[in-house]
N, C-alpha and C. Protein backbone atom coordinates (compact mmCIF):
# COMPACT_ATOMS: atom_id res chain seq x y z
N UNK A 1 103.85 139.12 66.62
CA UNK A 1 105.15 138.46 66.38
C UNK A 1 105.56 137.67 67.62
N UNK A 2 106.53 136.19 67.43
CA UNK A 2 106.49 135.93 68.40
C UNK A 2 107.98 136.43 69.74
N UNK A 3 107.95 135.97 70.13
CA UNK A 3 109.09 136.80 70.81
C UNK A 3 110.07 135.77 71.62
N UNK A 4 110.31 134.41 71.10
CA UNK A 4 111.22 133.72 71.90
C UNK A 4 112.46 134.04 72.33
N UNK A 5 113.18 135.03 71.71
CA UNK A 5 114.75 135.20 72.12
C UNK A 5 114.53 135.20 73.63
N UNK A 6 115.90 134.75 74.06
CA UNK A 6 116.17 135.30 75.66
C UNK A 6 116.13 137.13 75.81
N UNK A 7 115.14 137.34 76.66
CA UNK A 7 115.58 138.67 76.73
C UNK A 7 116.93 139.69 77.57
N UNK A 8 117.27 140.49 76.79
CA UNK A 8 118.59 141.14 76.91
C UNK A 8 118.25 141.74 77.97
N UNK A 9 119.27 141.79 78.97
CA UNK A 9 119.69 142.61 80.34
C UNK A 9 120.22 143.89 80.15
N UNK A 10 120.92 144.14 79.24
CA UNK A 10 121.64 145.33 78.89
C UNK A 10 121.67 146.22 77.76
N UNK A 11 121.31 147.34 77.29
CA UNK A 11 121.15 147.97 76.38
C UNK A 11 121.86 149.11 76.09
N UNK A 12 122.28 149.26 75.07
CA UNK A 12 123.53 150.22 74.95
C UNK A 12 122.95 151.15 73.49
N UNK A 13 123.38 152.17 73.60
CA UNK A 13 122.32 153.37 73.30
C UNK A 13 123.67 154.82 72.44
N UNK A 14 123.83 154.35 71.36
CA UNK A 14 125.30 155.32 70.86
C UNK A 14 123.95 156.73 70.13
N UNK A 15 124.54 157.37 70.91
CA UNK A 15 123.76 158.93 70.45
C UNK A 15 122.35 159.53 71.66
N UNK A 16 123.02 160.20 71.76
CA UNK A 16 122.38 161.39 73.34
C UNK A 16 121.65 162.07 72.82
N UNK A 17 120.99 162.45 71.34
CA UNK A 17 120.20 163.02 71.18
C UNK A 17 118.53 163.08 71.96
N UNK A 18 117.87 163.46 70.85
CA UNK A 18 116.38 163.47 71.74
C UNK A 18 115.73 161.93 71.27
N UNK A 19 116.04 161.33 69.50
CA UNK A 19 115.53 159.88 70.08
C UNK A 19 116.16 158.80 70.73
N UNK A 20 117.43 158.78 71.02
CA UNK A 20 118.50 158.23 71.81
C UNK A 20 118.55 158.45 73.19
N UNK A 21 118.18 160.03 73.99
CA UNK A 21 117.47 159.95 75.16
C UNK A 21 116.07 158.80 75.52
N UNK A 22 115.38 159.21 74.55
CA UNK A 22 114.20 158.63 74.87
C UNK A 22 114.05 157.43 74.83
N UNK A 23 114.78 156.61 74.09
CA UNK A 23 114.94 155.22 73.95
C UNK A 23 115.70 154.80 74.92
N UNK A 24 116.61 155.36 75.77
CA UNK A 24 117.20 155.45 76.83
C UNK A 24 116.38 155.34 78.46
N UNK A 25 115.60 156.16 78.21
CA UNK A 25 114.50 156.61 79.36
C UNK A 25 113.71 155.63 79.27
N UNK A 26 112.77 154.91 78.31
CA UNK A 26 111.87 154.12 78.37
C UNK A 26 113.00 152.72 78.56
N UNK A 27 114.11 152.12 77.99
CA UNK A 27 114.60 151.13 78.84
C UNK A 27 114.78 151.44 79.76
N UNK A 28 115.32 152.04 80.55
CA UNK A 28 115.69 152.31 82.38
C UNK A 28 114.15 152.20 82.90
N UNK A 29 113.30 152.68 82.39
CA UNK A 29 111.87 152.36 83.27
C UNK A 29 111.12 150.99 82.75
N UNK A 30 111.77 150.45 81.61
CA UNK A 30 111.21 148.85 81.75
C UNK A 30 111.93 148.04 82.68
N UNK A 31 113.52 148.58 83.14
CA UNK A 31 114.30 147.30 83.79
C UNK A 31 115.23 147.02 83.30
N UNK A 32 115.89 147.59 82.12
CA UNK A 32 117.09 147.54 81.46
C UNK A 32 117.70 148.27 82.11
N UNK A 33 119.35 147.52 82.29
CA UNK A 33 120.55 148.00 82.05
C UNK A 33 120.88 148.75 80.98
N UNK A 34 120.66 150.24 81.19
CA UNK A 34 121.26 151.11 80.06
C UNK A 34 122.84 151.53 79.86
N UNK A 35 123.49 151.51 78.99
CA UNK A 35 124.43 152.12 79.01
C UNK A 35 124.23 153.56 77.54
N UNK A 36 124.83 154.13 77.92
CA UNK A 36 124.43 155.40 76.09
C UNK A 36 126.05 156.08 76.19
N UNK A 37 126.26 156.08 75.24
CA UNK A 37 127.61 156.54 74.73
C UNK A 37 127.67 157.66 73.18
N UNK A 38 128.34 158.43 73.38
CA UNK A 38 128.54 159.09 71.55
C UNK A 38 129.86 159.40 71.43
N UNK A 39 130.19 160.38 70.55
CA UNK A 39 131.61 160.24 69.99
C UNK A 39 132.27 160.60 71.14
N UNK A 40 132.08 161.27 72.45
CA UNK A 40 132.86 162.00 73.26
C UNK A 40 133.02 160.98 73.83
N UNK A 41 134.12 161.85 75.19
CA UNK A 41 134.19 160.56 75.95
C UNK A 41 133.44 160.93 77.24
N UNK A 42 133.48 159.47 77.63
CA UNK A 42 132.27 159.14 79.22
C UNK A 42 132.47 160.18 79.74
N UNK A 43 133.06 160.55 80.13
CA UNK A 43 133.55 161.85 81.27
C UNK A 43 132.75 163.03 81.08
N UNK A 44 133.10 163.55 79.61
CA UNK A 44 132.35 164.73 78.54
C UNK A 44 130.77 164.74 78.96
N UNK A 45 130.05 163.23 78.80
CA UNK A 45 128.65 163.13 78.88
C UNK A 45 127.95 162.75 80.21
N UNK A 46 129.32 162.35 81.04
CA UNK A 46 128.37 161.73 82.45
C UNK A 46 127.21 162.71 82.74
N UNK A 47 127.43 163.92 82.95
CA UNK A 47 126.76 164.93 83.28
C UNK A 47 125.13 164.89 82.91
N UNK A 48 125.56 165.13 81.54
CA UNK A 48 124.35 165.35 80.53
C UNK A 48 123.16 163.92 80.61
N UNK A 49 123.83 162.68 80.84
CA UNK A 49 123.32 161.47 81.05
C UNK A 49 122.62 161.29 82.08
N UNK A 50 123.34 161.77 83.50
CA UNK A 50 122.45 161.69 84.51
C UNK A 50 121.10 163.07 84.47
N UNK A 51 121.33 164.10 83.79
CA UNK A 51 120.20 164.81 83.88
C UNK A 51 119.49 164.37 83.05
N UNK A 52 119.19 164.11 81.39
CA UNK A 52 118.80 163.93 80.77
C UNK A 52 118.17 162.12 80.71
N UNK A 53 119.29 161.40 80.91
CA UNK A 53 118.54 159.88 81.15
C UNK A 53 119.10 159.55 81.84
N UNK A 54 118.63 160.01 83.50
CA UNK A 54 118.49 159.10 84.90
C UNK A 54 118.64 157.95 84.75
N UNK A 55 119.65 156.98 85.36
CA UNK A 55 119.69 155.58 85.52
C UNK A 55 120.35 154.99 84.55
N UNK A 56 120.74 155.82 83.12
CA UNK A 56 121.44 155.25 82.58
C UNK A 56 123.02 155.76 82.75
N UNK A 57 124.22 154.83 82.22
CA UNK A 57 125.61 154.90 82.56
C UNK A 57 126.15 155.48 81.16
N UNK A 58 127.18 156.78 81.37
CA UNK A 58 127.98 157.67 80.39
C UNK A 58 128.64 156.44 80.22
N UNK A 59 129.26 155.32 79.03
CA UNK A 59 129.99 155.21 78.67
C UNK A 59 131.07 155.87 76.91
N UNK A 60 132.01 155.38 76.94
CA UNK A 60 132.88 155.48 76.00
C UNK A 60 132.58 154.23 74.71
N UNK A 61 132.30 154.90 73.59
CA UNK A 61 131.41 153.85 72.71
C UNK A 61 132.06 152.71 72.57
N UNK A 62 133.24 152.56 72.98
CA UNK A 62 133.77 150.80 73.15
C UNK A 62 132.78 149.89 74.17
N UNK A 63 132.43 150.70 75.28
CA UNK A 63 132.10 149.97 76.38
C UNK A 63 130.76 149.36 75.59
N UNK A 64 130.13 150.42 74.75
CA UNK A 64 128.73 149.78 74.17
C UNK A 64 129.21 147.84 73.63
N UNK A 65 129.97 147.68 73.29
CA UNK A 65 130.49 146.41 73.20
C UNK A 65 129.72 144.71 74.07
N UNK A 66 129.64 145.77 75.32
CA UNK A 66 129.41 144.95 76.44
C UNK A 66 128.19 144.31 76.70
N UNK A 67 127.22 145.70 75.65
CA UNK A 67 125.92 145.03 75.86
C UNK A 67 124.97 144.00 75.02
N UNK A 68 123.83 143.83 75.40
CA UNK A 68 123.57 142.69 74.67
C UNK A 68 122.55 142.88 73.31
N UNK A 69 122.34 144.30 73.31
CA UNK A 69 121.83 144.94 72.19
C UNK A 69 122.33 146.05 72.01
N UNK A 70 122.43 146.55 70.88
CA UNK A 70 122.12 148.15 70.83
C UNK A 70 122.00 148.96 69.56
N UNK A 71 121.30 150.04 70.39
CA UNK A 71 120.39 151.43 69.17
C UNK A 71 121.59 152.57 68.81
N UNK A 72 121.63 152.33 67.68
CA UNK A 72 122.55 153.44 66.94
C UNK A 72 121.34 154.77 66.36
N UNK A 73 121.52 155.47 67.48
CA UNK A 73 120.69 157.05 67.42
C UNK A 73 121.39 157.88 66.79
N UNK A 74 122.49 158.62 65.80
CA UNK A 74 123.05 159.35 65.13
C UNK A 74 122.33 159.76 63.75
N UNK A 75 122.63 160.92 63.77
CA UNK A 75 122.10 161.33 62.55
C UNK A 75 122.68 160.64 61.20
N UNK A 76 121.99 160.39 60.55
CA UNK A 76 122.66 159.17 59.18
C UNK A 76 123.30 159.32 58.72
N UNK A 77 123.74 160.83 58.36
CA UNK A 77 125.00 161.55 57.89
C UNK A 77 126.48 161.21 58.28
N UNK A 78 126.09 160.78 59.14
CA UNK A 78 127.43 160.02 59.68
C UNK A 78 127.56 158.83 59.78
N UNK A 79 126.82 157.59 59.60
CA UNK A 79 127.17 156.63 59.44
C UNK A 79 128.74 155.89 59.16
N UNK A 80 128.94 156.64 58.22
CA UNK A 80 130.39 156.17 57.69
C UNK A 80 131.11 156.27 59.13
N UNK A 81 130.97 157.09 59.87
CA UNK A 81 131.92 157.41 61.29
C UNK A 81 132.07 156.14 62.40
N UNK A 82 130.79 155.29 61.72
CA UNK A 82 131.11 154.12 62.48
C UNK A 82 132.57 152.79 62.10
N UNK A 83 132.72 152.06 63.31
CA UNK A 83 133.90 151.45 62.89
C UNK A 83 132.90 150.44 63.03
N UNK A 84 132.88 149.67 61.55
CA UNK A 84 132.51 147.82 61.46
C UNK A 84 132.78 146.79 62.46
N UNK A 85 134.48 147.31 63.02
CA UNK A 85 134.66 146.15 64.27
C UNK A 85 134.07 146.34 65.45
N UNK A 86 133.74 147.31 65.87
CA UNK A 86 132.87 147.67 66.67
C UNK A 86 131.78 147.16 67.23
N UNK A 87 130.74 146.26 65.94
CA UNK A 87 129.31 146.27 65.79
C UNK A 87 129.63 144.77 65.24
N UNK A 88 131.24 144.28 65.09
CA UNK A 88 130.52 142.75 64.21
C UNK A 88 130.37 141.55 65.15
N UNK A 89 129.02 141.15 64.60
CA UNK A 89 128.93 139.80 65.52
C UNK A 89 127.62 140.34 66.45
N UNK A 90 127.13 141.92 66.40
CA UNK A 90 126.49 142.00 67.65
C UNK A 90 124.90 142.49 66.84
N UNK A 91 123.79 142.32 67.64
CA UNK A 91 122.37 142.80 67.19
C UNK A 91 122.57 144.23 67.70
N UNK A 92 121.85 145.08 66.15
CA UNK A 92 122.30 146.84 66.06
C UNK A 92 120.82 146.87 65.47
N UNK A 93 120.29 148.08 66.16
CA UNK A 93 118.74 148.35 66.14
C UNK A 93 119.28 149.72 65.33
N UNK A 94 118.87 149.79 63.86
CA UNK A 94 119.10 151.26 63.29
C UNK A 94 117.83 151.83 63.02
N UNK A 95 117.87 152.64 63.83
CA UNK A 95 116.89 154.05 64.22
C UNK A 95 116.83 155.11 63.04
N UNK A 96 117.70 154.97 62.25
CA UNK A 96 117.84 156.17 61.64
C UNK A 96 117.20 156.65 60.34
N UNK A 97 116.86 157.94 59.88
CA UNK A 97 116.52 158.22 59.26
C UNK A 97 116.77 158.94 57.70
N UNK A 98 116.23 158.88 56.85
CA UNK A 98 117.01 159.95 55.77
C UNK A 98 116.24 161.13 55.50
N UNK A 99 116.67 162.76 55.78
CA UNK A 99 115.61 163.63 56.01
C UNK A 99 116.58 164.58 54.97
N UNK A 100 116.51 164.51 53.43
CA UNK A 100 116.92 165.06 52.36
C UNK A 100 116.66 166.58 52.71
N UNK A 101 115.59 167.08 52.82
CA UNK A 101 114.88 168.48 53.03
C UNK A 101 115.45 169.48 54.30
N UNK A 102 116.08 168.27 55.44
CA UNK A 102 116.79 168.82 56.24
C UNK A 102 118.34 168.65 56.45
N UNK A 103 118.52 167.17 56.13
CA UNK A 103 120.24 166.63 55.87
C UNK A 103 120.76 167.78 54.79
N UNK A 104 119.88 168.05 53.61
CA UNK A 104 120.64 167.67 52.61
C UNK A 104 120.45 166.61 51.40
N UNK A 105 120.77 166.36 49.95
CA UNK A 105 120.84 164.89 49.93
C UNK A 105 122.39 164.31 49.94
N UNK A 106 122.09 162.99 50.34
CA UNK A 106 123.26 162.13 50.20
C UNK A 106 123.45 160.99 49.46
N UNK A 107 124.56 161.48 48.55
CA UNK A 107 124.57 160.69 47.31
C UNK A 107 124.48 159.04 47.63
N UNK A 108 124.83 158.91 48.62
CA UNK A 108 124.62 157.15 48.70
C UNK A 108 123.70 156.76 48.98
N UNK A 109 122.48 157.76 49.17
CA UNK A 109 121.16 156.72 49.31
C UNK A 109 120.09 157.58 48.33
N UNK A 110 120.93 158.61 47.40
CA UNK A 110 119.95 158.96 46.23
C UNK A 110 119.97 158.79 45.28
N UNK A 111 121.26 157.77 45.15
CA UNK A 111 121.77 157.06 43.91
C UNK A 111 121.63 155.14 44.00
N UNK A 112 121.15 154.92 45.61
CA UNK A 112 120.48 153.55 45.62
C UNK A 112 119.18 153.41 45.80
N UNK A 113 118.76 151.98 45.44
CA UNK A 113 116.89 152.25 45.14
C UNK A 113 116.90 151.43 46.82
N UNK A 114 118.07 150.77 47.18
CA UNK A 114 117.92 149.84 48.47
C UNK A 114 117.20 150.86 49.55
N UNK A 115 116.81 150.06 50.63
CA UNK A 115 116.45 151.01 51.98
C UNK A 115 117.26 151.39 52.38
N UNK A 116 117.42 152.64 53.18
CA UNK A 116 118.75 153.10 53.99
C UNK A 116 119.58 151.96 54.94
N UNK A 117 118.56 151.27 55.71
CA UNK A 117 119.04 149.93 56.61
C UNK A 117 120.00 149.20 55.25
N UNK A 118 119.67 148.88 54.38
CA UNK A 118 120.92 147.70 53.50
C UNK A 118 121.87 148.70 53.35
N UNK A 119 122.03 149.84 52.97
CA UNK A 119 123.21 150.23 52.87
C UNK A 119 124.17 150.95 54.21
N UNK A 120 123.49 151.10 55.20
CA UNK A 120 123.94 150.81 56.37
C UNK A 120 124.80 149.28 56.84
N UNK A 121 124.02 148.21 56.43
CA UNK A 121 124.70 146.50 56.62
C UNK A 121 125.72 146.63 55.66
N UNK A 122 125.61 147.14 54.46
CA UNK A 122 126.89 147.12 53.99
C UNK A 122 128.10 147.50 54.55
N UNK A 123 127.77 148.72 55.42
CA UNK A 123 128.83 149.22 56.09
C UNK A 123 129.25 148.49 57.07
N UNK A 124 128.26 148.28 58.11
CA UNK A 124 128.49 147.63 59.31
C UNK A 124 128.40 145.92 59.23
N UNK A 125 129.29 145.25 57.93
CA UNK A 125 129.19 144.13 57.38
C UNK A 125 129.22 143.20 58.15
N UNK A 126 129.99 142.95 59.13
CA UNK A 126 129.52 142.34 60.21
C UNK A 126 128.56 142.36 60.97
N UNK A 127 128.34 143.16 61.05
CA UNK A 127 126.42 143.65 62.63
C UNK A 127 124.92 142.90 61.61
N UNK A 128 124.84 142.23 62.73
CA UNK A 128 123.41 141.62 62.57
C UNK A 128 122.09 142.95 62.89
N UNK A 129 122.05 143.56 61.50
CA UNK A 129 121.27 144.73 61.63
C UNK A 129 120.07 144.88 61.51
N UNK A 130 118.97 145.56 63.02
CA UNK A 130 117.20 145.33 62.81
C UNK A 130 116.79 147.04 62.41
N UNK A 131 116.25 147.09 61.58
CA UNK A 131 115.40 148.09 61.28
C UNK A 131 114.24 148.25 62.39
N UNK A 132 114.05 149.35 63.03
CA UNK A 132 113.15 149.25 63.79
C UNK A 132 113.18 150.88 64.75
N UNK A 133 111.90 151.28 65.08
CA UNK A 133 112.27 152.13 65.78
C UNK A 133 112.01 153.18 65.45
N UNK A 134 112.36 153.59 64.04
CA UNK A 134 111.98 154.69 63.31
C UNK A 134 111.40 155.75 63.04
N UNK A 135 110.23 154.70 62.91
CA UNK A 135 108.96 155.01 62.84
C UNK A 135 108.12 155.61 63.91
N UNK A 136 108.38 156.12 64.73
CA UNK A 136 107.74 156.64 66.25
C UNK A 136 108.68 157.47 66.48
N UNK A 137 107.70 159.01 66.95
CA UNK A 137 108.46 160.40 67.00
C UNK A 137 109.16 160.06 68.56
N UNK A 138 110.25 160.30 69.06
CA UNK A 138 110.69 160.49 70.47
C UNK A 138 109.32 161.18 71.88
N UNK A 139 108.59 162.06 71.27
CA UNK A 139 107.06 162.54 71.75
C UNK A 139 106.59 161.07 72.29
N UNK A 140 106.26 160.76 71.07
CA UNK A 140 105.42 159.00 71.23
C UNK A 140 105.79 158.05 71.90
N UNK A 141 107.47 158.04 71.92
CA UNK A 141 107.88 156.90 72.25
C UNK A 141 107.67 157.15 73.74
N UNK A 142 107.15 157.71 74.61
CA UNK A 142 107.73 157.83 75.95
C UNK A 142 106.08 158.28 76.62
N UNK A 143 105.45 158.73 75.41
CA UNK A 143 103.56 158.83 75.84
C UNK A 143 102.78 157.92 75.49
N UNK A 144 103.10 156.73 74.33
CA UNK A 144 102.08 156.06 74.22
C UNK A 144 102.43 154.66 74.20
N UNK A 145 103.17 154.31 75.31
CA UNK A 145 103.50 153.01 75.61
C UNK A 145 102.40 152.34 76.39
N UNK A 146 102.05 151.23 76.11
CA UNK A 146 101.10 150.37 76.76
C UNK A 146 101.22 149.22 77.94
N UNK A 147 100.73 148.42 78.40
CA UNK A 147 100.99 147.66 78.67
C UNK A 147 100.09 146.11 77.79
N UNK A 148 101.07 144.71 77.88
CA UNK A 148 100.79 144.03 76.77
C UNK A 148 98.98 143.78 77.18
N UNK A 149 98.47 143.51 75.74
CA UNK A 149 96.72 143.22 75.54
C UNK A 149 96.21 144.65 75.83
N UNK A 150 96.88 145.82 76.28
CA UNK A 150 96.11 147.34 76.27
C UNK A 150 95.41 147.35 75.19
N UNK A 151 94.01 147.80 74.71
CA UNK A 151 93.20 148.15 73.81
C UNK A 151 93.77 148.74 72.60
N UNK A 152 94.92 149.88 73.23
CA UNK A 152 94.79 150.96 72.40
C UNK A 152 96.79 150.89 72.11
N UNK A 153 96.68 149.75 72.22
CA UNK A 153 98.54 149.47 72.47
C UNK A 153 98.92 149.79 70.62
N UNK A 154 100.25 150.86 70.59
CA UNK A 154 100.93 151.02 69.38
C UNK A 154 101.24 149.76 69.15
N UNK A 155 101.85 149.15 67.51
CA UNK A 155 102.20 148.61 66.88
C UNK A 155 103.83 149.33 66.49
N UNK A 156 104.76 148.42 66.78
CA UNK A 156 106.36 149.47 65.61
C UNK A 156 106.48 147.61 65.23
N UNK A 157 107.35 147.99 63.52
CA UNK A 157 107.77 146.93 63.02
C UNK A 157 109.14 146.23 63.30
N UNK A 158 109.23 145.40 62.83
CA UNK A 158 110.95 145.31 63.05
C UNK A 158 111.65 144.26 61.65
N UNK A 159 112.62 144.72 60.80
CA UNK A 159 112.81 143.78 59.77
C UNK A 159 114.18 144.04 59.84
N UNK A 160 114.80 142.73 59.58
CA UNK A 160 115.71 141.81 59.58
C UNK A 160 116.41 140.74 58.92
N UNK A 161 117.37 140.82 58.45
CA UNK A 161 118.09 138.99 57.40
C UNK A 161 118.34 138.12 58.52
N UNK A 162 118.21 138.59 60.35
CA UNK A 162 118.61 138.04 61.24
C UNK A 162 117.48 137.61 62.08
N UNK A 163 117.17 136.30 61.90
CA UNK A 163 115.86 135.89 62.64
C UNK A 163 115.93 136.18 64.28
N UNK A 164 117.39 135.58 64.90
CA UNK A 164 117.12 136.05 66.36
C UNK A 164 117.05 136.95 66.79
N UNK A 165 118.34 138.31 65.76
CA UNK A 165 118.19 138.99 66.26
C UNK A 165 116.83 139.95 65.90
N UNK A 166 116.03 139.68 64.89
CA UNK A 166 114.48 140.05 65.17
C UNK A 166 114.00 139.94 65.94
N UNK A 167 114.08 138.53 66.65
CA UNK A 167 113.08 138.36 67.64
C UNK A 167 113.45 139.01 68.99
N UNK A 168 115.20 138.96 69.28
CA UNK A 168 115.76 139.91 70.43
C UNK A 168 114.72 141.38 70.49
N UNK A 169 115.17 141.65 69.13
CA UNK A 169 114.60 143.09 69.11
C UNK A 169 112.73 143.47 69.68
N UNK A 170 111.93 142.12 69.03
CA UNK A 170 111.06 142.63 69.29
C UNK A 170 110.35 142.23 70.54
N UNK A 171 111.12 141.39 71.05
CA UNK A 171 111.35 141.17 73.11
C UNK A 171 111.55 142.77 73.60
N UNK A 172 112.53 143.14 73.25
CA UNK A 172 112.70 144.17 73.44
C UNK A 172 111.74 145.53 73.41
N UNK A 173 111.25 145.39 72.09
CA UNK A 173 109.84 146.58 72.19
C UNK A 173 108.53 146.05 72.65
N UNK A 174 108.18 144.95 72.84
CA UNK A 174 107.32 144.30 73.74
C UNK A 174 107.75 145.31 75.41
N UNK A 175 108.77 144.76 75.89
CA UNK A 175 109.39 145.05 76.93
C UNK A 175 108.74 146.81 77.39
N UNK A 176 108.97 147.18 76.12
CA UNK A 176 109.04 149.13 76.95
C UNK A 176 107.70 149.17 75.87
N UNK A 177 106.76 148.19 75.99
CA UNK A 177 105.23 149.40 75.75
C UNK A 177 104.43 149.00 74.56
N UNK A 178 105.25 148.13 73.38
CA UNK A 178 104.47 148.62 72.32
C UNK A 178 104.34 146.72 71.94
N UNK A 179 103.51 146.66 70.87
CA UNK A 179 103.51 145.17 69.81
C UNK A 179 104.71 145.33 69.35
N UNK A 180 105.45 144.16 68.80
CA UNK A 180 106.02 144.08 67.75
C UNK A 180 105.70 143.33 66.22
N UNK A 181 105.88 143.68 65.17
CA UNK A 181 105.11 143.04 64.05
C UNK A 181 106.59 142.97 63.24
N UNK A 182 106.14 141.52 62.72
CA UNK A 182 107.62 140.87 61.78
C UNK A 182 107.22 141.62 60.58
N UNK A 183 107.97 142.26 60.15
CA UNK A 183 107.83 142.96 58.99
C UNK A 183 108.84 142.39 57.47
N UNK A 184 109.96 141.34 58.29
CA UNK A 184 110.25 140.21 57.01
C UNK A 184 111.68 141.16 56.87
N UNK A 185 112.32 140.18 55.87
CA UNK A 185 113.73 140.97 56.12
C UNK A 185 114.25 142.37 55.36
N UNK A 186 115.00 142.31 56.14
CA UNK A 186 116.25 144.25 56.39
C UNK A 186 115.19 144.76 54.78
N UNK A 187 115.42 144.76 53.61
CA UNK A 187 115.11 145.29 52.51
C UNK A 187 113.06 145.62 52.85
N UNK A 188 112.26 145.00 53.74
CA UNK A 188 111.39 145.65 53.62
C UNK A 188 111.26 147.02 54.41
N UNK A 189 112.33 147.25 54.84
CA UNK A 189 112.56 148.33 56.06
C UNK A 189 112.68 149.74 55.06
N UNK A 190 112.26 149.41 53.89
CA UNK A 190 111.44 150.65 52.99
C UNK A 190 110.63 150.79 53.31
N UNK A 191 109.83 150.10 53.85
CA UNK A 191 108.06 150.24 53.98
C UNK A 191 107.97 151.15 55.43
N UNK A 192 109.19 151.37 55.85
CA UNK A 192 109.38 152.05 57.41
C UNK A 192 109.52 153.02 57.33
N UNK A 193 110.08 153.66 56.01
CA UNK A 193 110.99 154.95 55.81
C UNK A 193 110.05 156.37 55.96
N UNK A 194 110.43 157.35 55.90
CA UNK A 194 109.54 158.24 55.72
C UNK A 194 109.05 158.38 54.50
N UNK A 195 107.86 159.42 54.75
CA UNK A 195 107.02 159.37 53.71
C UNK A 195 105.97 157.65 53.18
N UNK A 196 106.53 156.17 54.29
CA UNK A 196 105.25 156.04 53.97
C UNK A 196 104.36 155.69 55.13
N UNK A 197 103.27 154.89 54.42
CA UNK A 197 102.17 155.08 55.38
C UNK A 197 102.06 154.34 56.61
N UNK A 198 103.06 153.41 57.28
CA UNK A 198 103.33 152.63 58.44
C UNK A 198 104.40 153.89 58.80
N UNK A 199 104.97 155.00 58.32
CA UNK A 199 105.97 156.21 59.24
C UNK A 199 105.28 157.14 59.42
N UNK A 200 103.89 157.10 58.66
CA UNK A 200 102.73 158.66 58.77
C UNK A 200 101.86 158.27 59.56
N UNK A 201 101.94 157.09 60.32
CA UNK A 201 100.63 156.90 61.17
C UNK A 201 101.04 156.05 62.11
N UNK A 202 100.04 156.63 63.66
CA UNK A 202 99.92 155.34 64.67
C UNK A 202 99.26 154.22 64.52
N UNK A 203 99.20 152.91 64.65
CA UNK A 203 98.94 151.75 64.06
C UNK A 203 98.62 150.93 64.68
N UNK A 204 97.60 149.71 65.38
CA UNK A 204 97.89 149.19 65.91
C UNK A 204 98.50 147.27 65.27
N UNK A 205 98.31 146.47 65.98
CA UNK A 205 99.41 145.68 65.05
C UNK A 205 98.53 144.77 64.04
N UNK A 206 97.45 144.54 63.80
CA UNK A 206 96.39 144.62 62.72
C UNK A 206 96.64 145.57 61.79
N UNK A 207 96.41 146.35 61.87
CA UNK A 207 96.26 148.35 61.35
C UNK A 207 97.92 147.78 60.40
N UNK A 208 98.66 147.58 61.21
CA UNK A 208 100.60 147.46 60.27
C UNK A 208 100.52 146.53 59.58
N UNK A 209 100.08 145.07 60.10
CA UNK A 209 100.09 143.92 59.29
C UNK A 209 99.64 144.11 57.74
N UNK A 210 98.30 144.98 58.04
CA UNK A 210 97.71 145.16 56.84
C UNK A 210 98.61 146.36 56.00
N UNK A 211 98.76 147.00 56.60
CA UNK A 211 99.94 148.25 55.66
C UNK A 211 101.51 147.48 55.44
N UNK A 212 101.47 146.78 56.08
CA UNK A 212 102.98 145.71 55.39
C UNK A 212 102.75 144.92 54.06
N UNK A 213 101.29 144.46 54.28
CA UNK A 213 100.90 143.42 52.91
C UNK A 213 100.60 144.08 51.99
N UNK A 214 99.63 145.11 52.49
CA UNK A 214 99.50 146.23 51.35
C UNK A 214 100.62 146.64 50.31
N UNK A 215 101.27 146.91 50.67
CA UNK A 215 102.82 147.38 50.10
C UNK A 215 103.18 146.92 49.35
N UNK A 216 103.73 145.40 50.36
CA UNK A 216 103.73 144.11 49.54
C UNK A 216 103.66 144.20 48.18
N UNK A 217 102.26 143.91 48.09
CA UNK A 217 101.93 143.41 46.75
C UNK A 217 101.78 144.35 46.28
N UNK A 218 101.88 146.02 46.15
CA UNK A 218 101.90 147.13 45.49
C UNK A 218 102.90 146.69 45.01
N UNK A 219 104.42 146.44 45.58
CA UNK A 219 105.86 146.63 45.21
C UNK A 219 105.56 145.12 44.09
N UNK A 220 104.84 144.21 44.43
CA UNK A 220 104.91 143.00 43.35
C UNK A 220 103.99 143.58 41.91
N UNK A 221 102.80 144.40 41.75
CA UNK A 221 102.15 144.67 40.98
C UNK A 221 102.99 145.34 39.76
């Protein structure tokens, strides 16, 4: 994929969990400005931030505002908890997952055939929203980063209705380790979900291309 956007200086990171640490940790060691924030306030998490992700800054999830991307790490269950004004106007990398067997189910995404990402944009109707990320356990994300032309370099996808901010995004995973592969817009970000075979396997960006087309034309057959 190609990667013209200007690349972002600052990255802002809502959810301290373990893939929100880690996505945290691998920007601060590419050269990003991290900031990571969750429902508490800065004060609550400074602590936990500097032990857990060195180099990045406790803010208060307004401050995430400031930056020039950012990864919404929360468990999906809460989505609704987000405020739309928050996120409109800005590129939002949704990480998240739907894990029925462990959530629970939730009637709004077992009663839509859409990917979890569109009914997320519905919410966050304003936010220019990239699917991406997903797909790679927090383990992975932080052991099998490459550097670019590495042999054995991962592949993650990224899909989008937002061309720049695709390409922001996949500056961005270029940046901390991996390929990025255009995977075409927000609605193919089914092909990301769990259970299938670009979320059950390491890939490289050949290896995805071909499991994106594959799909493809399964879903056209």
């Amino acid at each position: 994929m190609t990667t013209t956007a200007v690349t972002p200086g600052s990255i802002g990171i809502l959810g301290a969990g373990r893939v929100g640490a880690a996505v945290a940790r691998r920007a601060v060691e590419s050269g990003y400005e991290v900031r990571i924030a969750t429902a508490k306030p800065a004060g609550e998490i400074a602590l936990l931030a500097e032990i857990v992700t060195p180099g990045a800054v406790a803010v208060d999830a307004a401050g995430l505002a400031e930056t020039d991307l950012t990864v919404i790490a929360i468990p999906l269950r809460r989505y609704r908890d987000l405020d739309p004004a928050h996120f409109a106007g800005r590129t939002v990398v949704d990480v998240m997952n739907y894990w029925a067997p462990t959530d629970g189910e939730q009637s709004d995404f077992e009663r839509d055939a859409r990917s979890t990402s569109e009914v997320i944009q519905d919410h966050l109707h304003g936010a220019l929203l990239v699917k991406s990320l997903n797909h790679i356990g927090y383990h992975d994300l932080e052991a099998d980063h490459r550097v670019p032309g590495a042999a054995d370099r991962r592949a993650l996808a990224v899909a989008s209705d937002h061309e720049q901010s695709r390409a922001l995004v996949a500056t961005f995973i270029d940046r901390i380790g991996f390929d990025a592969v255009d995977a075409g817009p927000l609605a193919a970000g089914r092909l990301l979900q769990p259970g299938t075979d670009v979320f059950n396997g390491s890939h490289s960006a050949s290896q995805l291309r071909g499991l994106l087309a594959e799909a493809c034309l399964g879903a056209r057959a």
